[in-house]
C-alpha atoms as a PDB file:
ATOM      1  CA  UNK A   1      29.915 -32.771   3.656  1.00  0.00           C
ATOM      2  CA  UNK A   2      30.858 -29.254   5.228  1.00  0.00           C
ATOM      3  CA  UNK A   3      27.336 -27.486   7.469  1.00  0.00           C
ATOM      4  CA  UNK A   4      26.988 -23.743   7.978  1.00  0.00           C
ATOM      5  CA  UNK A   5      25.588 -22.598  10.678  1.00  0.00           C
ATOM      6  CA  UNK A   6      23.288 -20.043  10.232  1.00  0.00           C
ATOM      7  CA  UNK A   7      20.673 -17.673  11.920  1.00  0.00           C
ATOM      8  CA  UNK A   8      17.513 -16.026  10.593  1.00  0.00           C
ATOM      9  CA  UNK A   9      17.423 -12.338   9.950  1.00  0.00           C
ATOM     10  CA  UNK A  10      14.511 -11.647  12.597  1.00  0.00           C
ATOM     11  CA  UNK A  11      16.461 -13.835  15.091  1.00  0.00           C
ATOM     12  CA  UNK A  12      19.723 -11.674  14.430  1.00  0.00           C
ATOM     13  CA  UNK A  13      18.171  -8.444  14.739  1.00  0.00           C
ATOM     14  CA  UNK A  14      16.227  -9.817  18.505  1.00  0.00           C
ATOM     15  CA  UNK A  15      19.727 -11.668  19.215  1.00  0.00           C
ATOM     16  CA  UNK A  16      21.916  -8.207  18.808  1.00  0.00           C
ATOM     17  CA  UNK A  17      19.284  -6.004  20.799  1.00  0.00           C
ATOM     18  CA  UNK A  18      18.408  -4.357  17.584  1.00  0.00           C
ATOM     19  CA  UNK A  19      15.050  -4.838  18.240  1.00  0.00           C
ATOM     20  CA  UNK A  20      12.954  -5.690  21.092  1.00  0.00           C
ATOM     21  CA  UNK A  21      10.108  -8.514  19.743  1.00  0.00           C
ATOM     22  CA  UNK A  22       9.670 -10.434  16.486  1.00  0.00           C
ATOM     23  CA  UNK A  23       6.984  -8.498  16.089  1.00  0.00           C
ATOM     24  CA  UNK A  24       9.479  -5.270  15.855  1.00  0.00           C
ATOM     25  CA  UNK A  25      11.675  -7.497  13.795  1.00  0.00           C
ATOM     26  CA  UNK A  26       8.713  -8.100  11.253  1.00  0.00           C
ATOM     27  CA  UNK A  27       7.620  -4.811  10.691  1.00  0.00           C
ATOM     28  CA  UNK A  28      11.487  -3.531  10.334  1.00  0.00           C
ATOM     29  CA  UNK A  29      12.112  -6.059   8.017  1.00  0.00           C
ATOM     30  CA  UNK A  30       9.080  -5.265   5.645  1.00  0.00           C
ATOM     31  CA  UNK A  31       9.542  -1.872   6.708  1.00  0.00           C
ATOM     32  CA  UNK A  32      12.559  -1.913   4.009  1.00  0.00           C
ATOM     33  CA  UNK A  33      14.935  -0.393   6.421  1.00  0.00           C
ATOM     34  CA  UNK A  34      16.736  -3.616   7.140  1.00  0.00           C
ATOM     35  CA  UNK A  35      19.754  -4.136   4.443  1.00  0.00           C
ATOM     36  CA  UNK A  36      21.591  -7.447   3.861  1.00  0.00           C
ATOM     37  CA  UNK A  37      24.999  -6.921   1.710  1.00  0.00           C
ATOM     38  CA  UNK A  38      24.194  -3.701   0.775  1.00  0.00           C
ATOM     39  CA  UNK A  39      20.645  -4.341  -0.754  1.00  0.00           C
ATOM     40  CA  UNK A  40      17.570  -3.612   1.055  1.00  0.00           C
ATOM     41  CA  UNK A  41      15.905  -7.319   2.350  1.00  0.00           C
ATOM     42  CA  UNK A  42      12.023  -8.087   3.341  1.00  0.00           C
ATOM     43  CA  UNK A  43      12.365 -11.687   3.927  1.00  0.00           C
ATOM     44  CA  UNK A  44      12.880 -12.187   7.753  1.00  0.00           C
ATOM     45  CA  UNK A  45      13.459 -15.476   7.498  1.00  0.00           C
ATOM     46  CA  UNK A  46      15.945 -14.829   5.194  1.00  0.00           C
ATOM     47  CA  UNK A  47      18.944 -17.287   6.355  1.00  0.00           C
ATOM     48  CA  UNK A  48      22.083 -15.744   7.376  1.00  0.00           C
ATOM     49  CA  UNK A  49      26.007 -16.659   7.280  1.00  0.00           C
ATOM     50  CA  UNK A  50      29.203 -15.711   9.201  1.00  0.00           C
ATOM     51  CA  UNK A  51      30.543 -12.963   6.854  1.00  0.00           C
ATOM     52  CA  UNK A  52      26.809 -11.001   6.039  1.00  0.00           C
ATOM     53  CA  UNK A  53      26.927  -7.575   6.326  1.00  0.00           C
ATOM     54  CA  UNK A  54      22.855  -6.569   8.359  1.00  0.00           C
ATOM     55  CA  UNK A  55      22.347  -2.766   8.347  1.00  0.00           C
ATOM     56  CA  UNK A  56      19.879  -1.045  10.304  1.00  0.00           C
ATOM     57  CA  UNK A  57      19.906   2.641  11.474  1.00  0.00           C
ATOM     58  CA  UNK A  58      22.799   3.095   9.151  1.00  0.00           C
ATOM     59  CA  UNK A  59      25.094   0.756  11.392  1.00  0.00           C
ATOM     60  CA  UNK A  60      26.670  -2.233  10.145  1.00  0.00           C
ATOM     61  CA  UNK A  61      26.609  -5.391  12.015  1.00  0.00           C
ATOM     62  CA  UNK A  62      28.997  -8.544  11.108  1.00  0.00           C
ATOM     63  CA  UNK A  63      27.474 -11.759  11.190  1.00  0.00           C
ATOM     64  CA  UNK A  64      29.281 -13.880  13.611  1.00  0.00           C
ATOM     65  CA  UNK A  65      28.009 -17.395  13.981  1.00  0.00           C
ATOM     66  CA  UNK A  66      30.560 -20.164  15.469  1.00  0.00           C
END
């Protein structure tokens, strides 16, 4: 059986200094200015994989998890 590692979208956005607090991350998030593979995502817990696409501020950021 193969594992993924993976990271939460609030933790990703604190992790790359995209934000400063969960709390930042949160309203972001639900904000709808956070986009996961193009489309626009509210769930901060949302799960994330090595090969996501996260926008924010119109920058793209490759997830990278090892």
């Amino acid at each position: 059986m193969q594992s993924y590692q993976t990271i939460k979208l609030a933790q990703f956005l604190k992790w790359k200094k995209l934000v400063s607090s969960g709390g930042e991350a949160k309203i972001k998030i639900q904000g709808k200015e956070v986009l996961l593979n193009g489309s626009i995502e509210t769930q901060r817990g949302k799960k994330l994989v090595t090969g996501d696409i996260v926008t924010f501020n119109g920058i793209e950021h490759k997830v990278l998890l090892q």
